[in-house]
N, C-alpha and C. Protein backbone atom coordinates (compact mmCIF):
# COMPACT_ATOMS: atom_id res chain seq x y z
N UNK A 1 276.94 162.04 164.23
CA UNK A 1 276.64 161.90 165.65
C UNK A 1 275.34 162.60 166.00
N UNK A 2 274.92 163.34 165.34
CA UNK A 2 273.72 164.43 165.38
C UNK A 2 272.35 163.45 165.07
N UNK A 3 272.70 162.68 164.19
CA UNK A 3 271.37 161.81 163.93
C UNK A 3 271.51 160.78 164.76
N UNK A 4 272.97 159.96 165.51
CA UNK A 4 272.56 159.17 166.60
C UNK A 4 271.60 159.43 167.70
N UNK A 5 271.84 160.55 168.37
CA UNK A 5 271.68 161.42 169.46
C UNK A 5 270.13 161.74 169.27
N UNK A 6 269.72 162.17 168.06
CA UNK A 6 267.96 161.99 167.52
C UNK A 6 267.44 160.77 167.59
N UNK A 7 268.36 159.68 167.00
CA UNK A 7 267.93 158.00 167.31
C UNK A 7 267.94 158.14 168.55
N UNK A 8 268.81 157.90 168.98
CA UNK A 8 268.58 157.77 170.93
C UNK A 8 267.44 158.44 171.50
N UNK A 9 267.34 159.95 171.60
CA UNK A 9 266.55 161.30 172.41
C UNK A 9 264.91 160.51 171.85
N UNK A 10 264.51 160.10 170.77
CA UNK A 10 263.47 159.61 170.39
C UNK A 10 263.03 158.32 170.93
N UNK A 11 264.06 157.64 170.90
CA UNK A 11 263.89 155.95 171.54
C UNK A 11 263.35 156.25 172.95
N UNK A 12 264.16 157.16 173.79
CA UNK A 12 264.01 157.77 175.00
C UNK A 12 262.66 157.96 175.42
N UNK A 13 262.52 159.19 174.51
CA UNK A 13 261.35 159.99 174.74
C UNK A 13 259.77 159.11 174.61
N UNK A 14 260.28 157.95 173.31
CA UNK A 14 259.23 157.04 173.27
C UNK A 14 259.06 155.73 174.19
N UNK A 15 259.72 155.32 175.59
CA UNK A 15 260.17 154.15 175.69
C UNK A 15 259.42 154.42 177.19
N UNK A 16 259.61 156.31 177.82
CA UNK A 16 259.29 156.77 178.50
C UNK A 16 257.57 157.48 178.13
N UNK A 17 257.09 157.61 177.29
CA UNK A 17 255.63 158.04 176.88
C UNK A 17 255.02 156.55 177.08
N UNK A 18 255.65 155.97 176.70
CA UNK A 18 254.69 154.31 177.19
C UNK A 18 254.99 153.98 178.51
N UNK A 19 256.14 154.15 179.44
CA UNK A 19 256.00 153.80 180.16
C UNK A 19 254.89 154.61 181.54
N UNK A 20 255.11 155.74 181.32
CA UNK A 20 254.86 156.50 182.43
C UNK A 20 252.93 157.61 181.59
N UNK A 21 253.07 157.33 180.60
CA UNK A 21 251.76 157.44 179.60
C UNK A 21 250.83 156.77 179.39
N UNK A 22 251.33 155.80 178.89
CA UNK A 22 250.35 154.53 178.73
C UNK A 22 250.40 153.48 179.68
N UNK A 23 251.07 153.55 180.69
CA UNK A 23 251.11 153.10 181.27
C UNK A 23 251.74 151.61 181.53
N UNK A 24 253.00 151.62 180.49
CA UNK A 24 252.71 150.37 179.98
C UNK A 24 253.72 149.33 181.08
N UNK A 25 253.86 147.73 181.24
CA UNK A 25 254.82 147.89 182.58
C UNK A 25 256.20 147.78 181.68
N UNK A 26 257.55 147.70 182.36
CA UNK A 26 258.74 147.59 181.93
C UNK A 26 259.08 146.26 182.61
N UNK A 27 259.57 144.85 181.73
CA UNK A 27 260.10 143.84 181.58
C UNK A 27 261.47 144.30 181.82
N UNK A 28 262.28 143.15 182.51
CA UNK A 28 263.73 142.56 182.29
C UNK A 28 264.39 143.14 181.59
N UNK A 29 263.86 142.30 180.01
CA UNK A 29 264.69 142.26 178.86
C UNK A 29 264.43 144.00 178.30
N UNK A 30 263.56 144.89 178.45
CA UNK A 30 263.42 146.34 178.08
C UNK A 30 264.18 147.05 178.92
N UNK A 31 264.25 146.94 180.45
CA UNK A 31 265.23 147.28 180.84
C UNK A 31 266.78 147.51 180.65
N UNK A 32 267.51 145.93 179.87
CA UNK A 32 268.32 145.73 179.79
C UNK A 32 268.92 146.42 178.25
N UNK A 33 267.42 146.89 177.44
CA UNK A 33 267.96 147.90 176.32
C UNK A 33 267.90 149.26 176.66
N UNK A 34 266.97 149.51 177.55
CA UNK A 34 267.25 150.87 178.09
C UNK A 34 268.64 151.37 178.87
N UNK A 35 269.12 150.20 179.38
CA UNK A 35 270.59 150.15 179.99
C UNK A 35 271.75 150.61 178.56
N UNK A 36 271.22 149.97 177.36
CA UNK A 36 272.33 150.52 176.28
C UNK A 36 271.68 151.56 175.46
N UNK A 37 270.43 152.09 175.23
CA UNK A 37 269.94 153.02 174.74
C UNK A 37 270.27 154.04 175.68
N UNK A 38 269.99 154.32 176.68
CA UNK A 38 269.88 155.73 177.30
C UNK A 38 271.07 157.00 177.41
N UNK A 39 272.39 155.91 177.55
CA UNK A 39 273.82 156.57 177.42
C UNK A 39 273.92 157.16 176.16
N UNK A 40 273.11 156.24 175.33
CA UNK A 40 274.05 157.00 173.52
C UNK A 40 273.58 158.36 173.65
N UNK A 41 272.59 158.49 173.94
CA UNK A 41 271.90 160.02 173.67
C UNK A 41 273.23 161.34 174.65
N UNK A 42 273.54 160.39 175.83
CA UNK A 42 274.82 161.66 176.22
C UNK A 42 275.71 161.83 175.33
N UNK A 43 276.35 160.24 174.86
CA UNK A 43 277.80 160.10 174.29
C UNK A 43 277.70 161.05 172.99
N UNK A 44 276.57 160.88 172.42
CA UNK A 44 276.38 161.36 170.90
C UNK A 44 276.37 163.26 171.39
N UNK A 45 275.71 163.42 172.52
CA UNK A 45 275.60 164.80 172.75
C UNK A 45 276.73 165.65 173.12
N UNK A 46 277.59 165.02 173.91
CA UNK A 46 278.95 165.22 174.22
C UNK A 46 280.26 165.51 173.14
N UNK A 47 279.84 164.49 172.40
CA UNK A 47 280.32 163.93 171.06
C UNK A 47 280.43 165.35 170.33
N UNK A 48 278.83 165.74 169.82
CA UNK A 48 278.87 166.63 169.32
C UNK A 48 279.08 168.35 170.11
N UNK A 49 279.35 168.44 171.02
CA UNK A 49 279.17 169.50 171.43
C UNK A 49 281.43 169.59 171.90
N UNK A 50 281.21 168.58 172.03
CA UNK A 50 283.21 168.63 171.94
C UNK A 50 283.74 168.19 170.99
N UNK A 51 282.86 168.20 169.64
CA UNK A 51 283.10 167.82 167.91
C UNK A 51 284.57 166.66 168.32
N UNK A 52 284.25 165.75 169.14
CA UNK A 52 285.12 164.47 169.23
C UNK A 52 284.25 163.39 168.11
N UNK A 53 285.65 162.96 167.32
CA UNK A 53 285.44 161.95 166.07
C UNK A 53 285.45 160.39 166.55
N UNK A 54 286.09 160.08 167.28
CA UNK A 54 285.86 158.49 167.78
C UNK A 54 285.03 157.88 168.41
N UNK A 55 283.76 158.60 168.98
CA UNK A 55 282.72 158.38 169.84
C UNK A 55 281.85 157.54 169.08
N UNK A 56 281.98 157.46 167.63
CA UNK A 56 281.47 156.02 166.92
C UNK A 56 281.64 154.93 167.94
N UNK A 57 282.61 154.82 168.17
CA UNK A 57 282.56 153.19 168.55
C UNK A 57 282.18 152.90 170.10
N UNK A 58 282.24 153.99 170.60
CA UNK A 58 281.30 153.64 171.82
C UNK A 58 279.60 153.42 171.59
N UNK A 59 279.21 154.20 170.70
CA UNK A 59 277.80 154.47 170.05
C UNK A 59 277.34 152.68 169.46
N UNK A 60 278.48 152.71 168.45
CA UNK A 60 278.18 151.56 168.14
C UNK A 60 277.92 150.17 168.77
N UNK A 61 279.06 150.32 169.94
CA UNK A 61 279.32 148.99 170.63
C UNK A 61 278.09 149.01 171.77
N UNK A 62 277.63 149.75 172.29
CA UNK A 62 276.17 149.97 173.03
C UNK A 62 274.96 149.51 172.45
N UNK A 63 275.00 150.71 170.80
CA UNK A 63 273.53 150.29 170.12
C UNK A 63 273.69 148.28 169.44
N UNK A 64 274.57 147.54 169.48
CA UNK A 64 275.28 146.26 169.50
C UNK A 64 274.45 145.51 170.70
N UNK A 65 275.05 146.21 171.91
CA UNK A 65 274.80 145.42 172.55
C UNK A 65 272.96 145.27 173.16
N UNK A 66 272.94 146.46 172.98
CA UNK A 66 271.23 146.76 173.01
C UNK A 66 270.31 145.93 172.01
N UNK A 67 270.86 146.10 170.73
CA UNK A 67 270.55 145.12 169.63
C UNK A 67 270.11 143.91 169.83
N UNK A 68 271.59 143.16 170.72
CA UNK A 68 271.19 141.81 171.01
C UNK A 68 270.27 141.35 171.93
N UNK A 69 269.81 142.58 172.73
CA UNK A 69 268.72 142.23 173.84
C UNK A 69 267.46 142.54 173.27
N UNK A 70 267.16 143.72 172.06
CA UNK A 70 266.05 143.60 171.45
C UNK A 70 265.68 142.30 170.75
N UNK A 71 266.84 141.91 169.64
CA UNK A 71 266.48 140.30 169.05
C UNK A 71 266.29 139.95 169.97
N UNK A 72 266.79 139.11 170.79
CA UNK A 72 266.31 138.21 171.93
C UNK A 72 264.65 138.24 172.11
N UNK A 73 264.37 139.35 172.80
CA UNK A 73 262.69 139.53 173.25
C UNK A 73 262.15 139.54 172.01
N UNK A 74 262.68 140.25 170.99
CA UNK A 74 261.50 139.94 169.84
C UNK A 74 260.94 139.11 169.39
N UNK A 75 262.61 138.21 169.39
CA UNK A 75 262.36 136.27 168.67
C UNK A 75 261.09 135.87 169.87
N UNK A 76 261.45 136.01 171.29
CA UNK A 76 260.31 135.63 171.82
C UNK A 76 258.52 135.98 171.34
N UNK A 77 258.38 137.54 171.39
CA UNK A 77 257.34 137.77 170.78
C UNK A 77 256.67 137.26 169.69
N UNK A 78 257.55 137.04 168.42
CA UNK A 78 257.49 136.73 167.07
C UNK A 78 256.96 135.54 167.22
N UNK A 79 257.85 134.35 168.18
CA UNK A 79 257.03 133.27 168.52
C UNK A 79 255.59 132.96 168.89
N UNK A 80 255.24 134.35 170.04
CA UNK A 80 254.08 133.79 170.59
C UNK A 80 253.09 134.79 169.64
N UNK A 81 253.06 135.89 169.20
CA UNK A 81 252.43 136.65 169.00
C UNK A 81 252.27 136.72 166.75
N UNK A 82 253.22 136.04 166.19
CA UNK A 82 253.14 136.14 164.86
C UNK A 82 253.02 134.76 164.61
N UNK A 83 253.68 133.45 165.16
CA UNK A 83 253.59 132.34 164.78
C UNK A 83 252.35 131.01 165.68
N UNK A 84 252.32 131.95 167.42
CA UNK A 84 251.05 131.10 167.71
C UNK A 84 251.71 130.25 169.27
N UNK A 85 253.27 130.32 168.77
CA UNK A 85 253.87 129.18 169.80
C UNK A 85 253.73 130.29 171.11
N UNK A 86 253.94 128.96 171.80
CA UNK A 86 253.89 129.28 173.59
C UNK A 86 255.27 130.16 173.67
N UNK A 87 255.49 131.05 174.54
CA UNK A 87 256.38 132.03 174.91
C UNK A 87 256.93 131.08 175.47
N UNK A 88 258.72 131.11 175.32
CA UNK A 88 259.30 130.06 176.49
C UNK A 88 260.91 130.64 177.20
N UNK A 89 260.83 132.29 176.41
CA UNK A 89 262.18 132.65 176.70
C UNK A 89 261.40 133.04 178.62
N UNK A 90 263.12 132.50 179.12
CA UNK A 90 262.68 132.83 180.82
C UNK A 90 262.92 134.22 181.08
N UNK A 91 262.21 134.75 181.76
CA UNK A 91 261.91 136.14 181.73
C UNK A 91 262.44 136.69 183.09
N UNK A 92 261.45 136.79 183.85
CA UNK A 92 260.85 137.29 185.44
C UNK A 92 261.66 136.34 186.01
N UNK A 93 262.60 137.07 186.96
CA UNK A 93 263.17 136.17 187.95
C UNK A 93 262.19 136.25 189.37
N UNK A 94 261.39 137.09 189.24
CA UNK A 94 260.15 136.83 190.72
C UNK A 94 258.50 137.74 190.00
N UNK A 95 257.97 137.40 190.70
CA UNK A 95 256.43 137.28 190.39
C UNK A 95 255.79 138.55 190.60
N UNK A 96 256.96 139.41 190.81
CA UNK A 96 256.57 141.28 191.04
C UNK A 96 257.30 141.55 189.79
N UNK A 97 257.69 141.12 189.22
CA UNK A 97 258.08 141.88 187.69
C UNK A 97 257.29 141.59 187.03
N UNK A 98 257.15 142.36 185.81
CA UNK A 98 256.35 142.37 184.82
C UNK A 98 256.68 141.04 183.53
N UNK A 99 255.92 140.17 182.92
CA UNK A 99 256.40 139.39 182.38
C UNK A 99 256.96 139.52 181.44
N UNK A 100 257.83 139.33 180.50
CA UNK A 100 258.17 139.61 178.63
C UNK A 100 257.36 139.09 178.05
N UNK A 101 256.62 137.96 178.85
CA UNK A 101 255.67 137.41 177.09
C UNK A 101 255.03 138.31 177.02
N UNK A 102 254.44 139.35 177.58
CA UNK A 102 253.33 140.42 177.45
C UNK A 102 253.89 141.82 176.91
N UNK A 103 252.94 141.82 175.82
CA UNK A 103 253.35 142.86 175.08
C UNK A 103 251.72 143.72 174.96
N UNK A 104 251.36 144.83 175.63
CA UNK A 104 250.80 145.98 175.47
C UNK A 104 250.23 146.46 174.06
N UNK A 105 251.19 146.51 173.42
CA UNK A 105 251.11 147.62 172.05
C UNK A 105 251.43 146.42 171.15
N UNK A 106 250.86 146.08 170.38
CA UNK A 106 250.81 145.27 168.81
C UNK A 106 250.19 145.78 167.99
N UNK A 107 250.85 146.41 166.88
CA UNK A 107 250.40 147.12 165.41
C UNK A 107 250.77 146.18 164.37
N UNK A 108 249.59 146.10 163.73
CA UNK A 108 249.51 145.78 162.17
C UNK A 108 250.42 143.58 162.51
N UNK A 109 249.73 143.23 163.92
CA UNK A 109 249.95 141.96 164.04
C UNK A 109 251.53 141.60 164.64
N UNK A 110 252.45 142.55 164.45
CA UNK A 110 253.92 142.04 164.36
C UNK A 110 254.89 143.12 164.84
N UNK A 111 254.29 144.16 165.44
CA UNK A 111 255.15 145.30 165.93
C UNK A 111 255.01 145.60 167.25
N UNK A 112 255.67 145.33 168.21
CA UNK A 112 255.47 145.18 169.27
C UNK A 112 256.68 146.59 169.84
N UNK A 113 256.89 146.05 171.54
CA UNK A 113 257.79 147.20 171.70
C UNK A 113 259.24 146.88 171.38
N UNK A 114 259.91 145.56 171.88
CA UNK A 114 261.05 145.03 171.08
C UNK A 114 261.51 145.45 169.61
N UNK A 115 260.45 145.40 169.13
CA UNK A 115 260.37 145.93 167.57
C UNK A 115 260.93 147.21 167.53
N UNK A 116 260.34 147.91 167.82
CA UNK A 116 260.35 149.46 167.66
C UNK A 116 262.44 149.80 168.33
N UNK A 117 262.60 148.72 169.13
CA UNK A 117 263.91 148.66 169.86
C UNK A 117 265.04 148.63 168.52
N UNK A 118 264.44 147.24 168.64
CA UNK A 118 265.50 146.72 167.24
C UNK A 118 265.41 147.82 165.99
N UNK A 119 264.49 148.54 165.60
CA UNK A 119 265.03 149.53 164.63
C UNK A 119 265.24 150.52 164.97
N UNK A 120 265.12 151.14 166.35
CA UNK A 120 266.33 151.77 166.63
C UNK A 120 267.31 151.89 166.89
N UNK A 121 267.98 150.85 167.51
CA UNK A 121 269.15 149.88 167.43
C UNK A 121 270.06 150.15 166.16
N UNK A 122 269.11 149.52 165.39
CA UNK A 122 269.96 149.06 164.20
C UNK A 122 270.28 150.45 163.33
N UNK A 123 269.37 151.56 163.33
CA UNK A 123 269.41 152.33 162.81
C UNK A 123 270.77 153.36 163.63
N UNK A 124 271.08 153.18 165.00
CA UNK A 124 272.30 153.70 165.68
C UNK A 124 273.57 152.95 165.09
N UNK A 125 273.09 151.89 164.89
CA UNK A 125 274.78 150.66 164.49
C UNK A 125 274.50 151.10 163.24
N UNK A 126 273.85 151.30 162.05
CA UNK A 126 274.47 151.83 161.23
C UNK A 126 274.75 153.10 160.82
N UNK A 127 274.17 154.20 161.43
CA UNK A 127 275.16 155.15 161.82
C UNK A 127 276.31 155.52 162.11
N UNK A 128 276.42 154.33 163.35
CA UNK A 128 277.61 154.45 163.78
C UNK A 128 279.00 154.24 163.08
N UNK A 129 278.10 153.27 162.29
CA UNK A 129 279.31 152.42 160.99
C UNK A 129 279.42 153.45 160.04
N UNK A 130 278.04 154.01 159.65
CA UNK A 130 278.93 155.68 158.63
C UNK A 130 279.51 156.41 158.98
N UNK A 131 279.41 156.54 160.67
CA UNK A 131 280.37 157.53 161.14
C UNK A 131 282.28 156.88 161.39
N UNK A 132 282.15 155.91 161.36
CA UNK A 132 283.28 155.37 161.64
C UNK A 132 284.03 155.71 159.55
N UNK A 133 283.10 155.37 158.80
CA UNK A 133 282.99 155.36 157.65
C UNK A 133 283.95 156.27 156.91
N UNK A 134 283.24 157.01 157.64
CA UNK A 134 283.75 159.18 157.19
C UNK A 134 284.58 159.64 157.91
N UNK A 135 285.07 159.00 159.46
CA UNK A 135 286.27 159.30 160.04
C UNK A 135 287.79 158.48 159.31
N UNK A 136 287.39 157.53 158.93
CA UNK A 136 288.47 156.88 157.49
C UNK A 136 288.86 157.40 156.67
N UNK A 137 287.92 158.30 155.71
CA UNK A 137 288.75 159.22 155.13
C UNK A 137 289.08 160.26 154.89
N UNK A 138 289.06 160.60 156.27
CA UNK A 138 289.24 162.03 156.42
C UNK A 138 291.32 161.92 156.90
């Protein structure tokens, strides 16, 4: 739970240095992972500080559902930004939000901010799954 809680506090800390740093704007679909990223960092902290063993699966079922909102925007990106095609996932429900096809930060052609989501994501779900792992046989 100690290395979720570092996955999370980092995702955090980085999600917020772009936003309010670089200025960068916040989309829909980033929102809607910040909605499942931001809790793990309590649950995992709580977790560990009341050494409670089942908080895997809240961890998990969040960094899951966060997951599926990073794929989502990425596949979009990947489209417009690695393969060339027109962006077509619907984004902005009004013309004061910031769009998703626009991505700020692109490293090395293919790393965008979705990106950086999805492996932190994934790196919480499988955590979470070792932690569920090691509560089995104990």
């Amino acid at each position: 739970m100690k290395l979720i809680g570092l996955f999370s506090g980092f995702s955090i800390l980085g999600a917020l240095v772009y936003q309010y740093l670089y200025l960068s704007p916040v989309c829909p679909l980033c929102w809607w992972q910040r909605i499942f990223i931001f809790p793990i960092a309590i649950v995992a902290a709580v977790s560990v500080a009341t050494r409670t063993q089942t908080n895997h699966f809240i961890t998990g079922i969040m960094g899951t559902l966060g997951l599926l909102f990073a794929s989502y925007h990425y596949y979009g990106h990947f489209q417009k930004y690695v393969l060339g095609n027109p962006f077509l996932i619907p984004c902005s429900t009004s013309a004061l939000e910031p769009s998703c096809s626009e991505s700020p930060i692109i490293i090395f052609d293919f790393i965008t901010i979705p990106f950086m989501g999805m492996l932190a994501l994934s790196a919480i779900v499988w955590l979470s799954y070792l932690a569920y792992q090691k509560s089995q046989q104990a």
